[in-house]
N, C-alpha and C. Protein backbone atom coordinates (compact mmCIF):
# COMPACT_ATOMS: atom_id res chain seq x y z
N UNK A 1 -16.08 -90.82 26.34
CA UNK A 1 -17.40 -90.51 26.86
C UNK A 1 -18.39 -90.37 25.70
N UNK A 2 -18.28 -89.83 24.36
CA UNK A 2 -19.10 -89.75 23.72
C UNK A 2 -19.27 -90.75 23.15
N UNK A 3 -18.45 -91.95 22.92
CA UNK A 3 -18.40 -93.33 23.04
C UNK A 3 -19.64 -94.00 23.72
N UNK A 4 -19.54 -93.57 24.48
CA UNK A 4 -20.80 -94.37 25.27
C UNK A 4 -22.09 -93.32 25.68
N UNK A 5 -22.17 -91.91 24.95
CA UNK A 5 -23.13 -91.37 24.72
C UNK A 5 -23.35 -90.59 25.99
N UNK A 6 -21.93 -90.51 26.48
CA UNK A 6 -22.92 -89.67 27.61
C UNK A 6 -23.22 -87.83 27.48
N UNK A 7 -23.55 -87.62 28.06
CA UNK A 7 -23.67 -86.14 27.62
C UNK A 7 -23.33 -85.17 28.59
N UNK A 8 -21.97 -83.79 28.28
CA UNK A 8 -21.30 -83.39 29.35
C UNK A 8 -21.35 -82.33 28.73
N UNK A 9 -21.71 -81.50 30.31
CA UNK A 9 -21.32 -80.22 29.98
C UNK A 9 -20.13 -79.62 30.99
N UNK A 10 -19.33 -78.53 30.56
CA UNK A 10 -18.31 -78.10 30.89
C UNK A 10 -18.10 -76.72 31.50
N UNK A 11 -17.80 -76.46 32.60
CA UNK A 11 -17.82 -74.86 33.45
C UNK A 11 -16.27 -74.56 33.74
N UNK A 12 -15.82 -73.52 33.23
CA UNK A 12 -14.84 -73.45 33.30
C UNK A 12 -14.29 -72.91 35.08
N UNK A 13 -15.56 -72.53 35.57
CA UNK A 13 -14.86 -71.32 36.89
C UNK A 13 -16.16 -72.47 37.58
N UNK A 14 -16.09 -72.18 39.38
CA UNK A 14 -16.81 -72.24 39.98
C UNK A 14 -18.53 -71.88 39.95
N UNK A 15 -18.48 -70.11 39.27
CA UNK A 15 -19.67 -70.11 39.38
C UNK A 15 -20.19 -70.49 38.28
N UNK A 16 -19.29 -70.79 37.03
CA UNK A 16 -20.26 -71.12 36.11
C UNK A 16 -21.02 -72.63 36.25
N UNK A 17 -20.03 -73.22 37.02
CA UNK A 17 -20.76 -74.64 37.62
C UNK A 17 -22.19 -74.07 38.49
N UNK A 18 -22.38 -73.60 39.11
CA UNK A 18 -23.54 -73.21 39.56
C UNK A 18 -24.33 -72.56 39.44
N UNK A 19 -24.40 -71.84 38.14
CA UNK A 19 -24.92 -71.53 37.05
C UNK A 19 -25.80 -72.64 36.46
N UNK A 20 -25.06 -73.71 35.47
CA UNK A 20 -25.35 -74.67 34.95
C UNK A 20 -26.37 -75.26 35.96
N UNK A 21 -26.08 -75.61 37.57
CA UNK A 21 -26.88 -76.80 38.13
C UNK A 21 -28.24 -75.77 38.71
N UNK A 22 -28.41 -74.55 38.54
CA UNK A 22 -29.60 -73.86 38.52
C UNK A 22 -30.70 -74.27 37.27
N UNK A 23 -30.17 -74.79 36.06
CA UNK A 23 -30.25 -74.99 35.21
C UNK A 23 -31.12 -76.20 34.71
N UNK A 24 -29.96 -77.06 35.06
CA UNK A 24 -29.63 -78.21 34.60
C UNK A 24 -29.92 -79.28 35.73
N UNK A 25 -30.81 -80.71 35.77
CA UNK A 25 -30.14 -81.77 36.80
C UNK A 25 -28.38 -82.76 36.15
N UNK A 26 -28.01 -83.04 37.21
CA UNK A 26 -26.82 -84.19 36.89
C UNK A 26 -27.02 -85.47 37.49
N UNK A 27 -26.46 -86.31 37.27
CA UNK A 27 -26.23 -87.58 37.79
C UNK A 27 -24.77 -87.35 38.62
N UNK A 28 -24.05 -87.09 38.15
CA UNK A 28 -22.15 -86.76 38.41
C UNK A 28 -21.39 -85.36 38.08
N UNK A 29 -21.16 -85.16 38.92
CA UNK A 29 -20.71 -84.18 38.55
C UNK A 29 -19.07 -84.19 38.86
N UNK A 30 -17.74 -83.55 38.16
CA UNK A 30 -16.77 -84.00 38.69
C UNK A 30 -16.16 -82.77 38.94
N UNK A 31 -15.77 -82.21 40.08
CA UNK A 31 -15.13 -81.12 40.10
C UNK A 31 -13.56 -80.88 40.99
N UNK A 32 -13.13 -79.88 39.47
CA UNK A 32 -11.50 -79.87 40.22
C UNK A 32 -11.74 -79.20 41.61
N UNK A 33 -10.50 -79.51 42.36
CA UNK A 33 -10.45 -78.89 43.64
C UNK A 33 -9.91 -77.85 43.44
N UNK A 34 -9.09 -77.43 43.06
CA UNK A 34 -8.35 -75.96 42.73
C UNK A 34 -9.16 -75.55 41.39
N UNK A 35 -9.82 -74.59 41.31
CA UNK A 35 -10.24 -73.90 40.31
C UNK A 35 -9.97 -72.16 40.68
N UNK A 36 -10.31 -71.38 39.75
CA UNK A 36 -10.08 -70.11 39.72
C UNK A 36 -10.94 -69.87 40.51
N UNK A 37 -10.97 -67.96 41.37
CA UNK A 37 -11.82 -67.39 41.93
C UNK A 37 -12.70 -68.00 42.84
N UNK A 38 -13.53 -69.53 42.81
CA UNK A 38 -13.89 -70.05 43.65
C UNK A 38 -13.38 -71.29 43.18
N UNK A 39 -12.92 -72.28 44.81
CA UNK A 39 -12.38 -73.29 44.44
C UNK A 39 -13.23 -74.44 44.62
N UNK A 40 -12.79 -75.50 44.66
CA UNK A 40 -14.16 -76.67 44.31
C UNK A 40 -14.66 -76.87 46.07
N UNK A 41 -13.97 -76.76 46.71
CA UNK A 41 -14.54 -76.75 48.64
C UNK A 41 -15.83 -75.78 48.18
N UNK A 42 -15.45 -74.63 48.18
CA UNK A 42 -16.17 -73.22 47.96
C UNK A 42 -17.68 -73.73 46.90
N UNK A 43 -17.73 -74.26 45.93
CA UNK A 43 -18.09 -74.74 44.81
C UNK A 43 -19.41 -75.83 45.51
N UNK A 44 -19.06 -76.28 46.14
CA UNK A 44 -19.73 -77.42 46.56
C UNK A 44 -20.64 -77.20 47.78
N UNK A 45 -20.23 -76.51 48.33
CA UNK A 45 -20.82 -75.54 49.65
C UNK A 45 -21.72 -74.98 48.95
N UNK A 46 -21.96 -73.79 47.92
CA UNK A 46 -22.87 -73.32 47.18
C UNK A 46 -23.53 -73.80 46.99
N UNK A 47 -23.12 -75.37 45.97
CA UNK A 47 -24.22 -76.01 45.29
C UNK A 47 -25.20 -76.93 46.53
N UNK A 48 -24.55 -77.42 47.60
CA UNK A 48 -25.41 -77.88 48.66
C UNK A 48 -26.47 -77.23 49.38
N UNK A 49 -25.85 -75.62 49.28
CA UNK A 49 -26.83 -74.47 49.70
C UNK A 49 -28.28 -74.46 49.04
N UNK A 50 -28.02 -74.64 47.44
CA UNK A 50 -29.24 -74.36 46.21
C UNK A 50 -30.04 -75.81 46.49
N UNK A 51 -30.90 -75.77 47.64
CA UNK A 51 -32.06 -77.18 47.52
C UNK A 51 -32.77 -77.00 46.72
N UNK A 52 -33.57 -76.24 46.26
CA UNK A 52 -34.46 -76.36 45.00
C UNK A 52 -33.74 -76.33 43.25
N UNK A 53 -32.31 -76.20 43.25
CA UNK A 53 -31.80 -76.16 42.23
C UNK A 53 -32.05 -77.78 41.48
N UNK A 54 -32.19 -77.58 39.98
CA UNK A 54 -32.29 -79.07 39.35
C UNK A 54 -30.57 -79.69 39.66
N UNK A 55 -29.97 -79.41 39.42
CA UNK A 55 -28.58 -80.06 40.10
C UNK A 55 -27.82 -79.89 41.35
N UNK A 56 -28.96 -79.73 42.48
CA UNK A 56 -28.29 -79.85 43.50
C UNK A 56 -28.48 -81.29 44.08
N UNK A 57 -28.87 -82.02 43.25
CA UNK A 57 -28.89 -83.34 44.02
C UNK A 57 -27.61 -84.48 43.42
N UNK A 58 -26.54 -83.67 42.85
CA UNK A 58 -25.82 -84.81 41.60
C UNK A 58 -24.61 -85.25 42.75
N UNK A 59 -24.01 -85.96 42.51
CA UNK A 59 -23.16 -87.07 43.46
C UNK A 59 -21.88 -85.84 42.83
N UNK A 60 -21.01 -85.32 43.59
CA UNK A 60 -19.88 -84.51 43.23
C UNK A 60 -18.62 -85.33 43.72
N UNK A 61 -17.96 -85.70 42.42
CA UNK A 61 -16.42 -86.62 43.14
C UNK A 61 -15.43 -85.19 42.47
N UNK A 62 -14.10 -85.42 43.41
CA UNK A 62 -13.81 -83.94 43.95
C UNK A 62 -12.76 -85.02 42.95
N UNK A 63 -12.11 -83.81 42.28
CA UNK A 63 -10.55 -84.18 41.04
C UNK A 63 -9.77 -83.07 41.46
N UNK A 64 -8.39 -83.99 41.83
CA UNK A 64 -7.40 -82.82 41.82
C UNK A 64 -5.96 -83.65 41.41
N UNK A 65 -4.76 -83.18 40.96
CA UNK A 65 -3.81 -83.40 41.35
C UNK A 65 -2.66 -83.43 41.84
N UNK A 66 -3.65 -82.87 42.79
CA UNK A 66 -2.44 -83.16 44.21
C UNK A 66 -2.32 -84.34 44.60
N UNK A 67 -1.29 -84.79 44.87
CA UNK A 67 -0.73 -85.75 45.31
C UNK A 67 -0.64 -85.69 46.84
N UNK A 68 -0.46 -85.11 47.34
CA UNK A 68 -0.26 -84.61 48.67
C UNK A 68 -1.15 -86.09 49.75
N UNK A 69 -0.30 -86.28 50.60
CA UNK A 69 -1.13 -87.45 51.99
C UNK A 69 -2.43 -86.99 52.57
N UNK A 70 -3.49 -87.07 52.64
CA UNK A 70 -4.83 -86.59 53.65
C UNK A 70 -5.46 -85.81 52.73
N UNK A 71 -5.28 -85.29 50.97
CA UNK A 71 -6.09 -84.96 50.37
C UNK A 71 -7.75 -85.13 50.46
N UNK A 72 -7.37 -86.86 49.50
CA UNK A 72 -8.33 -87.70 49.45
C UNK A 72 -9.43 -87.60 51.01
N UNK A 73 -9.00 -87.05 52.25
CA UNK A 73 -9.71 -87.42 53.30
C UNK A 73 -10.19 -85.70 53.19
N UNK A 74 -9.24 -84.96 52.88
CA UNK A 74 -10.09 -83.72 53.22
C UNK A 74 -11.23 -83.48 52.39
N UNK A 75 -11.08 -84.00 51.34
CA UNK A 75 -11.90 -83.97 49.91
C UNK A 75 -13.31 -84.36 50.63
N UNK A 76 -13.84 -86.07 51.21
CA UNK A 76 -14.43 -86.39 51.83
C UNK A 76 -15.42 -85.55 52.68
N UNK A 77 -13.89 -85.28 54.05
CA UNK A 77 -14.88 -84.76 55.00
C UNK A 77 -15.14 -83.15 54.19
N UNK A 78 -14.83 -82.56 53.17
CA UNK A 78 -15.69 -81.18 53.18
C UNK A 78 -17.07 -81.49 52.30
N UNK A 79 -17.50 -82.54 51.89
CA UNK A 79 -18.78 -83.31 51.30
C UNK A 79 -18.74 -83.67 50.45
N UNK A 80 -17.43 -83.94 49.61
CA UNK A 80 -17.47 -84.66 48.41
C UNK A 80 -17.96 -86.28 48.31
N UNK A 81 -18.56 -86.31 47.09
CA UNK A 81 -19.25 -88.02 47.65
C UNK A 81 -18.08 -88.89 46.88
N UNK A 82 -17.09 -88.68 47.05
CA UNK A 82 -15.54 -89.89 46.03
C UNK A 82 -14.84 -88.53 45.71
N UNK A 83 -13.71 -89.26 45.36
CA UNK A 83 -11.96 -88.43 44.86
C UNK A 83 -11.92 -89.37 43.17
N UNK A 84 -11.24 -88.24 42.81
CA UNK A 84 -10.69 -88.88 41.53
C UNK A 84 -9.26 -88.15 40.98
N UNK A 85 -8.35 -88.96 40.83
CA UNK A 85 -6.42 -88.55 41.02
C UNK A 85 -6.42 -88.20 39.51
N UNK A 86 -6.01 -87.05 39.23
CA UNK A 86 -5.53 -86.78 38.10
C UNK A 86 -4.10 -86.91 37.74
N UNK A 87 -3.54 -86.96 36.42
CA UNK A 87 -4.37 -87.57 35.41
C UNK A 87 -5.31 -89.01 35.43
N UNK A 88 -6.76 -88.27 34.70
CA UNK A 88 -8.11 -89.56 34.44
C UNK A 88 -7.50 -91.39 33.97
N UNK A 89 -7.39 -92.05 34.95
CA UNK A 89 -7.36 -93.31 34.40
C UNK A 89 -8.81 -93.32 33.28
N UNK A 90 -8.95 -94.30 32.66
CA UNK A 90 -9.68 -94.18 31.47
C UNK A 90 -11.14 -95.50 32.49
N UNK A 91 -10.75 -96.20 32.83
CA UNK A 91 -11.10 -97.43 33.25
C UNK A 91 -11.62 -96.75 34.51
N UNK A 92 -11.11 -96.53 35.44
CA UNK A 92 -11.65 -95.88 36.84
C UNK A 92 -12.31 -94.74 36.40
N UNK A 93 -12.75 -93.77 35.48
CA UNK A 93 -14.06 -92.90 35.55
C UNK A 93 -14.93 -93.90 35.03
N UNK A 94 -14.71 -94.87 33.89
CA UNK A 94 -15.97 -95.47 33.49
C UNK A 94 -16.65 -96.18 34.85
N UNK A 95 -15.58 -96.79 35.46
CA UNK A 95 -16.08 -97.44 36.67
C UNK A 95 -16.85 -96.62 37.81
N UNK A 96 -16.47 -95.28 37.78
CA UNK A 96 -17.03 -94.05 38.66
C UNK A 96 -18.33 -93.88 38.14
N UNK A 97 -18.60 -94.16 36.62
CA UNK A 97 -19.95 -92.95 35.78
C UNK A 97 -20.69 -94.75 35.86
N UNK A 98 -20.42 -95.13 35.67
CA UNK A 98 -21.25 -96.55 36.16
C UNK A 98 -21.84 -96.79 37.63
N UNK A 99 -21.23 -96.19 38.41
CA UNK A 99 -21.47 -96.06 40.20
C UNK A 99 -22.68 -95.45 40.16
N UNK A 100 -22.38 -94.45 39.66
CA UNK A 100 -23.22 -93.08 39.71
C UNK A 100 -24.53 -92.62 38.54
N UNK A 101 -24.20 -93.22 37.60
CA UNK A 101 -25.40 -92.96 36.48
C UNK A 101 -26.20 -94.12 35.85
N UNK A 102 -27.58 -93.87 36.94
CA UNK A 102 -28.47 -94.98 36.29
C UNK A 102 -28.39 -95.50 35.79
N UNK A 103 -28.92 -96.97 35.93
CA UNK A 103 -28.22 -97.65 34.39
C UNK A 103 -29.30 -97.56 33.33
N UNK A 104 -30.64 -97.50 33.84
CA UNK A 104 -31.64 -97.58 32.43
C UNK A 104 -30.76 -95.91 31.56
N UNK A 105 -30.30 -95.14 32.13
CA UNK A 105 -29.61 -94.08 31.01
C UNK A 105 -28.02 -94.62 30.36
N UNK A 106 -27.61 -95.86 30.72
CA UNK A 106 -26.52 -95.83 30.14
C UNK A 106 -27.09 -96.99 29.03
N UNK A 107 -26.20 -96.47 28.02
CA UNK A 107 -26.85 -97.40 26.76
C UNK A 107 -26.05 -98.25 26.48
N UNK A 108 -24.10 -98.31 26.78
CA UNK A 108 -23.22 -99.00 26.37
C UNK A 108 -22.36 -98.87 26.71
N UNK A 109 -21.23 -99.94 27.24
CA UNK A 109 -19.93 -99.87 27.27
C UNK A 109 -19.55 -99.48 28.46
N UNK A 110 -20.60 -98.85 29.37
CA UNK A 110 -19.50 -98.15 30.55
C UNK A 110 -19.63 -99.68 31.48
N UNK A 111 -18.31 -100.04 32.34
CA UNK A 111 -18.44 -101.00 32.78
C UNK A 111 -18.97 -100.51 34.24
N UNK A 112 -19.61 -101.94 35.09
CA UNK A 112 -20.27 -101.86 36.14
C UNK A 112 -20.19 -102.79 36.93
């Protein structure tokens, strides 16, 4: 990622993610599904709540790895906009941050 310049910031818990998007706008945002104290369902509900927040408008693809059958669909229907299977293929996030982040902001390399 810093390869191609993008610029990330990192929340370790739920609320500090919504913290940050009070903050901050995003283009992508990627959040685990199991996190501490609040989990990424919980996480995402919040941040949909905050309409005037600068990052409540960022595309959220839900990461977990679970493996488990009907994940990927629950992920969906609780409003995630895409899934992403951990461990990160290298090739499928570039292909994700290319979906999702303007291209006049991408300067290089991410494919599209």
């Amino acid at each position: 990622m810093k390869e191609n310049e993008v610029a990330v910031d990192e929340a370790e818990s739920g609320e500090e993610c919504l913290k940050l998007c009070k903050e901050n706008a995003y283009d992508v945002i990627l959040m685990d599904y199991m996190m501490p104290r609040m989990d990424g369902k919980e996480t995402l509900q919040n941040l949909k709540a905050m309409k005037d927040a600068p990052g409540a408008t960022a595309k959220v693809r839900g990461c977990t790895a679970n493996a488990l059958v009907g994940v990927r669909a629950e992920l969906l229907s609780a409003g995630f906009d895409d899934f992403l299977s951990k461990p990160v293929n290298g090739k499928e996030l570039e292909e994700m941050l290319a979906k999702y982040i303007p291209p006049e902001k991408i300067t290089q390399g991410l494919e599209g």
